[in-house]
Protein backbone atom coordinates (compact mmCIF):
# COMPACT_ATOMS: atom_id res chain seq x y z
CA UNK A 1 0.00 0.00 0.00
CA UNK A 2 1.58 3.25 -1.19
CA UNK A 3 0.33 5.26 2.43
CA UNK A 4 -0.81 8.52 0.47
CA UNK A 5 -3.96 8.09 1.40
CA UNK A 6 -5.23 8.34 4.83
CA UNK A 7 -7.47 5.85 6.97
CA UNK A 8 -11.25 6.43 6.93
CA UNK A 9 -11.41 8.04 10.30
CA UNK A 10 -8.84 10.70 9.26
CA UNK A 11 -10.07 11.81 5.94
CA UNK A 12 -12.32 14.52 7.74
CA UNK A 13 -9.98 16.34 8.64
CA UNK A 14 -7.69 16.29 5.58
CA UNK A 15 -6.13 19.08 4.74
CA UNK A 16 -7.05 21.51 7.43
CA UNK A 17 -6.45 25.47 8.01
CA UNK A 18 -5.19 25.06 11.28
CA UNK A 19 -2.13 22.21 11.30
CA UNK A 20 -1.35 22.42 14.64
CA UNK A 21 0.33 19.60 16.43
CA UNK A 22 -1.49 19.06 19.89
CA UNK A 23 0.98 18.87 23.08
CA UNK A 24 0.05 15.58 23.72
CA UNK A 25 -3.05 13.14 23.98
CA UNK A 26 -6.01 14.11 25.74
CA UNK A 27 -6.46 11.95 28.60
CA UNK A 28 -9.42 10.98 31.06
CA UNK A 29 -11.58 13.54 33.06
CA UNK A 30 -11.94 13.47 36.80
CA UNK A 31 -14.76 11.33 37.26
CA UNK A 32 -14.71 8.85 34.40
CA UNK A 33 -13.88 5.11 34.39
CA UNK A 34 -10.36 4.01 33.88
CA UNK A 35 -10.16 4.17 30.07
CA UNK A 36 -8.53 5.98 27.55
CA UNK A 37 -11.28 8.65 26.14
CA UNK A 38 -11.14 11.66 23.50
CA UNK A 39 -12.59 15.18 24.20
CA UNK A 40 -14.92 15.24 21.22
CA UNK A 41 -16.54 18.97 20.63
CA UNK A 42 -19.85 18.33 19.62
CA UNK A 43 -21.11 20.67 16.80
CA UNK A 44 -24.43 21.04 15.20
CA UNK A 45 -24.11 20.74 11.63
CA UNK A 46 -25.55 23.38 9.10
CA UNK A 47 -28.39 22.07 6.99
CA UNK A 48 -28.81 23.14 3.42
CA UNK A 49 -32.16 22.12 3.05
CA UNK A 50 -34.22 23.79 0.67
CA UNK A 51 -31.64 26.20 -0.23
CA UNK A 52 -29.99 26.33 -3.88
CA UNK A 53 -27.20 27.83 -5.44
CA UNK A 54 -25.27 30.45 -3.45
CA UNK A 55 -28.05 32.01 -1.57
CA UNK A 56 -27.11 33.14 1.94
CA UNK A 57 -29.01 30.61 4.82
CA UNK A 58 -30.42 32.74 8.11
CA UNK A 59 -27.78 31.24 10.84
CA UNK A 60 -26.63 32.92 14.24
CA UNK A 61 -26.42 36.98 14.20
CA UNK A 62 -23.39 38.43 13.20
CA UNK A 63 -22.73 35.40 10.88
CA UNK A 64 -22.96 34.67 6.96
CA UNK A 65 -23.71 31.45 5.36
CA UNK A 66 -23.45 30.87 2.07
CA UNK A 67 -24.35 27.55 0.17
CA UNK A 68 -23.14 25.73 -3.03
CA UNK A 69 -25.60 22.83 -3.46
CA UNK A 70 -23.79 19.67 -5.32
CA UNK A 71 -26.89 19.68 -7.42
CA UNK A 72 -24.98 23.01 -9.18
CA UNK A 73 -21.41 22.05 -8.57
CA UNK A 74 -19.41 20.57 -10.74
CA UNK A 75 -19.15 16.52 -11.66
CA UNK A 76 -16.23 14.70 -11.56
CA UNK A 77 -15.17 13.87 -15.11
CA UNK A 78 -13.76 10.11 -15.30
CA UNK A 79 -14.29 9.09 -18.44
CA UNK A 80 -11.94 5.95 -18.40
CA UNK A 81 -12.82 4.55 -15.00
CA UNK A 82 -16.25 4.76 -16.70
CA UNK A 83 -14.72 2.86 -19.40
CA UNK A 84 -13.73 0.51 -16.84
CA UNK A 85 -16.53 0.05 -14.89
CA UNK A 86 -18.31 -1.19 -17.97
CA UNK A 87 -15.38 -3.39 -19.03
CA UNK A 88 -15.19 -4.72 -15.14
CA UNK A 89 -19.25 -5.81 -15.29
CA UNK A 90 -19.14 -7.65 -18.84
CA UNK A 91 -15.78 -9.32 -18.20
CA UNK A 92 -17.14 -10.48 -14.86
CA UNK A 93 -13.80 -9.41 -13.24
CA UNK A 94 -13.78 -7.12 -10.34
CA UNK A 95 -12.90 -3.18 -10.71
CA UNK A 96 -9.68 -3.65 -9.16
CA UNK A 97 -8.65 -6.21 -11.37
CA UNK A 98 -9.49 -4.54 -14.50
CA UNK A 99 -8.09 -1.02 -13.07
CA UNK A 100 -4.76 -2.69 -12.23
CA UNK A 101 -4.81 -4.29 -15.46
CA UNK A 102 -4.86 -1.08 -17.25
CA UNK A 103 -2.69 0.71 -15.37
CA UNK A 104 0.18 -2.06 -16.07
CA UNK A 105 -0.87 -2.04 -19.65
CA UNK A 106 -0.12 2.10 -19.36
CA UNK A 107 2.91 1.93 -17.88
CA UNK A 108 4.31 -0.63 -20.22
CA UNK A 109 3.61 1.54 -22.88
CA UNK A 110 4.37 5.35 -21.54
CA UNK A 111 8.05 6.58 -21.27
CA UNK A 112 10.26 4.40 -19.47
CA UNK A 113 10.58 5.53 -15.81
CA UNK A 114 14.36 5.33 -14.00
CA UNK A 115 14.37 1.76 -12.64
CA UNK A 116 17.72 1.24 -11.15
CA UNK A 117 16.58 2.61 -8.00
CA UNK A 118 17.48 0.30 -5.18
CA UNK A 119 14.96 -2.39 -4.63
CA UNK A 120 13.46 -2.24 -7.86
CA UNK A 121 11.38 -4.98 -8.71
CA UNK A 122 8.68 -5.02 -11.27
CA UNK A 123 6.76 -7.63 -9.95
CA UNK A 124 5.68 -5.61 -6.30
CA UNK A 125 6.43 -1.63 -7.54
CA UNK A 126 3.23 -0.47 -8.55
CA UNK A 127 2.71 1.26 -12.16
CA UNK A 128 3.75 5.16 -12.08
CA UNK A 129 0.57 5.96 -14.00
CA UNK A 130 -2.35 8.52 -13.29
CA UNK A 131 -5.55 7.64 -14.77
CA UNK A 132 -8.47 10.19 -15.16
CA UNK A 133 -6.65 12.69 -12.73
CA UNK A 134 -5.87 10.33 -10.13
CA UNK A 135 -2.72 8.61 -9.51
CA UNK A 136 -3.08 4.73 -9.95
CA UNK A 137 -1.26 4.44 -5.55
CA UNK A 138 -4.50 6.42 -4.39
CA UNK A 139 -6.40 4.03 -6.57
CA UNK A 140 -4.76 1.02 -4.32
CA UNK A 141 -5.63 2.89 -1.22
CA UNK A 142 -8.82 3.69 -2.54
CA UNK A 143 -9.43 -0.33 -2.61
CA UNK A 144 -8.17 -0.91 0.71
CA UNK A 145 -10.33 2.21 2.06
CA UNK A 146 -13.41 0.36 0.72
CA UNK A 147 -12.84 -2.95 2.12
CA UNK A 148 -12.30 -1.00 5.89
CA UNK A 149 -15.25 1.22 5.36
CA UNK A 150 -17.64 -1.94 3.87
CA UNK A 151 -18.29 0.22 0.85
CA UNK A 152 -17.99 -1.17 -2.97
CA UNK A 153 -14.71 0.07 -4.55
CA UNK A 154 -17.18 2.14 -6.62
CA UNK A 155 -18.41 4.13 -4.14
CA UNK A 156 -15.04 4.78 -2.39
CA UNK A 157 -14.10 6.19 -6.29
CA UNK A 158 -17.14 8.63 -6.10
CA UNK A 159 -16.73 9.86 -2.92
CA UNK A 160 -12.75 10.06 -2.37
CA UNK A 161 -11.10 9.86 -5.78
CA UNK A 162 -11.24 14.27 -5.88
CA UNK A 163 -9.14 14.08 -2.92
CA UNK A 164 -6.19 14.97 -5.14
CA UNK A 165 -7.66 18.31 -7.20
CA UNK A 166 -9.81 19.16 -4.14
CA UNK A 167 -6.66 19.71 -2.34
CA UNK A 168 -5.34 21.88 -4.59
CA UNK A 169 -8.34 24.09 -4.52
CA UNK A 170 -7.97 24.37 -0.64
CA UNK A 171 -4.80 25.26 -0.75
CA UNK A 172 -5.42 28.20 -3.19
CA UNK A 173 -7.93 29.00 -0.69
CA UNK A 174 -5.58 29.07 2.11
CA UNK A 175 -2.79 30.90 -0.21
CA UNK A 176 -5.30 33.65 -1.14
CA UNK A 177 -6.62 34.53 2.12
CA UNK A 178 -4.25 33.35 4.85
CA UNK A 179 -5.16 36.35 6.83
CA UNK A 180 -9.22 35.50 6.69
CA UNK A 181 -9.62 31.29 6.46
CA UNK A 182 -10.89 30.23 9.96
CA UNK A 183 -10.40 26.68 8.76
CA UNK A 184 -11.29 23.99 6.44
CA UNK A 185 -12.83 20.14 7.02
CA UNK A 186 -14.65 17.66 5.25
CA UNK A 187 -18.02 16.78 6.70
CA UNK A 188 -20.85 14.76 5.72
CA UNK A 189 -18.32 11.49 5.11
CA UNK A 190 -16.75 13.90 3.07
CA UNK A 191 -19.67 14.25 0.70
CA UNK A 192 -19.14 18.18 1.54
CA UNK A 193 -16.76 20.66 2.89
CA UNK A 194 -17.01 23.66 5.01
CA UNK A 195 -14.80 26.59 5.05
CA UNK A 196 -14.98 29.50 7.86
CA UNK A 197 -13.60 33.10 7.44
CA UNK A 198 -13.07 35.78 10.03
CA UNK A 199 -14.87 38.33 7.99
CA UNK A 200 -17.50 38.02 5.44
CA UNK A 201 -17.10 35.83 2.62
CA UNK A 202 -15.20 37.14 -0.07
CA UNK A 203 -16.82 36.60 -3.38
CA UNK A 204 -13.03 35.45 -5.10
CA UNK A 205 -13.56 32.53 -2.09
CA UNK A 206 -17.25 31.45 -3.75
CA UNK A 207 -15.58 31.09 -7.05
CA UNK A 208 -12.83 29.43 -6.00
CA UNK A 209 -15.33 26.76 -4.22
CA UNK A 210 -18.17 26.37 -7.41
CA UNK A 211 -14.78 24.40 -9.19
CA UNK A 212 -14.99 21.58 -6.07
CA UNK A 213 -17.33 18.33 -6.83
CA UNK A 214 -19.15 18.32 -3.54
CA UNK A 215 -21.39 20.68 -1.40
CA UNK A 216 -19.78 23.55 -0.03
CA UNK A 217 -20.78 25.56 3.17
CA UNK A 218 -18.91 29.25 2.99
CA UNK A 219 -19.92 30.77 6.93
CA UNK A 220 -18.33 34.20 7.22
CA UNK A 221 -18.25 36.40 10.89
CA UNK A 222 -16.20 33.77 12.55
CA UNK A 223 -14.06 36.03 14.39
CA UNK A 224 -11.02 34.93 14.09
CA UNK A 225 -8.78 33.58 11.59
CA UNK A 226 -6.41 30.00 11.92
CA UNK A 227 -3.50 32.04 12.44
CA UNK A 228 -5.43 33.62 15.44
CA UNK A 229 -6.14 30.51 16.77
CA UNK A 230 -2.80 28.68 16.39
CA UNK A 231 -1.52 32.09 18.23
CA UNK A 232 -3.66 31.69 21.10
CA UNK A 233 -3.42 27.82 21.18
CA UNK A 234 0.78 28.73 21.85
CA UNK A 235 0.13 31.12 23.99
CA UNK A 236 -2.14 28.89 26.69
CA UNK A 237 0.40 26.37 26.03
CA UNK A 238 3.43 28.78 27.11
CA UNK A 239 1.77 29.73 30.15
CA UNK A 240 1.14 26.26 30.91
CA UNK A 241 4.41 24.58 31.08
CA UNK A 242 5.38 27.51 33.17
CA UNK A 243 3.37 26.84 35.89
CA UNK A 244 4.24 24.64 38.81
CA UNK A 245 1.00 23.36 39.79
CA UNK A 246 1.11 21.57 36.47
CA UNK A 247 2.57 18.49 36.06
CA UNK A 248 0.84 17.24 32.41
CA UNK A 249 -0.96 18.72 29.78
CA UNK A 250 -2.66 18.66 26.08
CA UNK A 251 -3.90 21.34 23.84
CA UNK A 252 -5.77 21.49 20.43
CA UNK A 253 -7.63 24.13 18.89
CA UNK A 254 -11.47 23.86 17.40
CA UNK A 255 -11.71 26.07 14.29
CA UNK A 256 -15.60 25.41 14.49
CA UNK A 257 -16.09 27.31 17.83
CA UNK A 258 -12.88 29.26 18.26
CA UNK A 259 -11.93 27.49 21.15
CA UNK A 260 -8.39 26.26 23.06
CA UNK A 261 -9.36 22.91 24.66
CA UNK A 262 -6.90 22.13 27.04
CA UNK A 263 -6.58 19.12 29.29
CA UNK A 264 -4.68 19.58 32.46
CA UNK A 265 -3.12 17.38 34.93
CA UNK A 266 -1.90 18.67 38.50
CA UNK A 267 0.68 17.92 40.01
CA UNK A 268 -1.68 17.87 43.19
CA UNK A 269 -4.45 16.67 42.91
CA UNK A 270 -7.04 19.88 43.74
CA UNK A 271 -10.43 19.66 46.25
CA UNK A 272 -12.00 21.99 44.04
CA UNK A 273 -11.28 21.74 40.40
CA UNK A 274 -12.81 25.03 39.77
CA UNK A 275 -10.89 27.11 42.31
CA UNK A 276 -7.79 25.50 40.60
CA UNK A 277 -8.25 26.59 37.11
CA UNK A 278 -9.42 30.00 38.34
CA UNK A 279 -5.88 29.68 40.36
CA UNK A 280 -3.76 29.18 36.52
CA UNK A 281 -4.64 32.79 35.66
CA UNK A 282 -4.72 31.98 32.19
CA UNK A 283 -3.43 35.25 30.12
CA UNK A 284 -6.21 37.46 28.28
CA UNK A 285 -6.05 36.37 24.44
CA UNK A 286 -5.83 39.22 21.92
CA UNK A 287 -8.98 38.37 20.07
CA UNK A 288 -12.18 38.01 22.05
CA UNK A 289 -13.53 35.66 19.81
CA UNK A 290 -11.39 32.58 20.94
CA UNK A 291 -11.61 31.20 24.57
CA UNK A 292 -10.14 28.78 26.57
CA UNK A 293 -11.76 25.47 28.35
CA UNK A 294 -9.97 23.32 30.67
CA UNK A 295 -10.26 20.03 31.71
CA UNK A 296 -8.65 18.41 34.51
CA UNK A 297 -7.56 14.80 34.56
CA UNK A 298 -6.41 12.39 37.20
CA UNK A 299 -4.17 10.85 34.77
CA UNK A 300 -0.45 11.46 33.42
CA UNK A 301 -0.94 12.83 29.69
CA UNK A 302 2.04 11.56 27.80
CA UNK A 303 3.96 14.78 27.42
CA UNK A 304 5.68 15.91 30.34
CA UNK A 305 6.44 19.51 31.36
CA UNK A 306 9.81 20.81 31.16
């Protein structure tokens, strides 16, 4: 398996305004069982229904929402998978079969590719070949992504072969307003993707988006931008390792609600977990629109402080 695809549970979150790398792993509450558990931020997703085109949605004062159905985005163009699909149900072969097939037959017949790499052997190195946009290793991880997911390769095609050209979209996105994305993530089992901005939605942003294959939510009035957040999320963290009362501790940031969740461990164990986070004097973040929430645990979290 060529690894440049990620596992199911991770394709969510692929590709991401905010890459921060948390301090450690969030470990268990005061008051849970003895298990290893994951602070999950629960967010209400933003329905679409009955809404088409662009056309703002009424959400939460002081926001914007705008709306690109799938219905009016683009379709993915794969012409030769098409090909194959037919090929794959009146042979009475399977898609992956016929797909590998083709992709050897390509790369017998394209330009030679250096093989006197170290290790080269034809047999196991898989065919250097892209067909319709997407490079033949994603289509191996695409198979294995099926089989872990109990989809048909098909359907793992439809909904994760853009993965490719969609990034390249989001990182226009990013490149074009670095000072404005809030952040970016698949939702929906990445049958749509949502993209915040500090401000309102700038229209180059909407036509950037219509090229994507998939529903996209625009929400502007976030108030606060990744680089905000990734500013704030260093600055808890700072003040953190410098206090003494802490012994472990984990941060991440949530681009959805502009928050620093941060999972403490004292050193001491406190009689009145509120008294002690009032007692870390956490500093006063520049933008108003990101807070803080702690959460004390009982339990080491992997990363000591220094």
């Amino acid at each position: 398996m060529s690894g440049r695809l990620l596992p199911a549970a991770r394709l969510a979150e692929m590709r991401t305004a905010v890459p921060v790398e948390p301090v450690g792993p969030v470990a268990r509450p005061f008051g849970m069982k003895r298990s290893r558990l994951t602070v999950i931020a629960v967010v209400t997703a933003l329905c679409a229904c009955g809404q088409a085109g662009a056309g703002p949605v009424p959400t939460a004062a002081g926001t914007e929402t705008i709306v690109l159905s799938r219905a009016d985005q683009p379709k993915a163009h794969r012409p030769t998978l098409e090909r194959l699909k037919r090929e794959a149900a009146s042979s009475g072969r399977s898609l992956e079969e016929v797909v590998r097939r083709y992709a050897t037959r390509m790369a017998a017949t394209s330009s030679p590719k250096p093989t006197d790499f170290e290790g080269y052997d034809p047999s196991v190195t898989d065919p250097d070949v892209t067909i319709d946009g997407i490079p033949y290793a994603e289509l191996i991880d695409l198979s294995t992504l099926a089989k872990s997911e109990g989809i048909t390769y098909e359907e793992a095609i439809d909904r994760f072969g853009s993965q490719s050209s969609n990034s390249r979209v989001i990182d226009q996105l990013s490149a074009e307003f670095p000072d404005e994305i809030s952040g970016v993530r698949y939702v929906d089992r990445q049958a749509g993707l949502r993209v915040g901005f500090k401000g309102p939605v700038p229209p180059r942003a909407v036509e950037l988006a219509r090229a994507l294959p998939l529903e996209v939510t625009l929400i502007g009035g976030k108030g606060f931008s990744a680089a905000e957040l990734r500013q704030a999320q260093d600055t808890v963290v700072s003040w953190l390792r410098s206090r003494p009362e802490v012994a472990t501790m984990t941060a991440r940031p949530d681009d959805e609600t502009g928050q620093v969740k941060v999972t403490v461990q004292p050193k001491v164990v406190p009689d009145d977990a509120e008294q002690f986070k009032r007692g870390l004097r956490l500093p006063r973040l520049d933008n108003p629109h990101i807070t803080v929430e702690v959460t004390l645990s009982a339990e080491p979290i992997d990363v000591q402080r220094e």
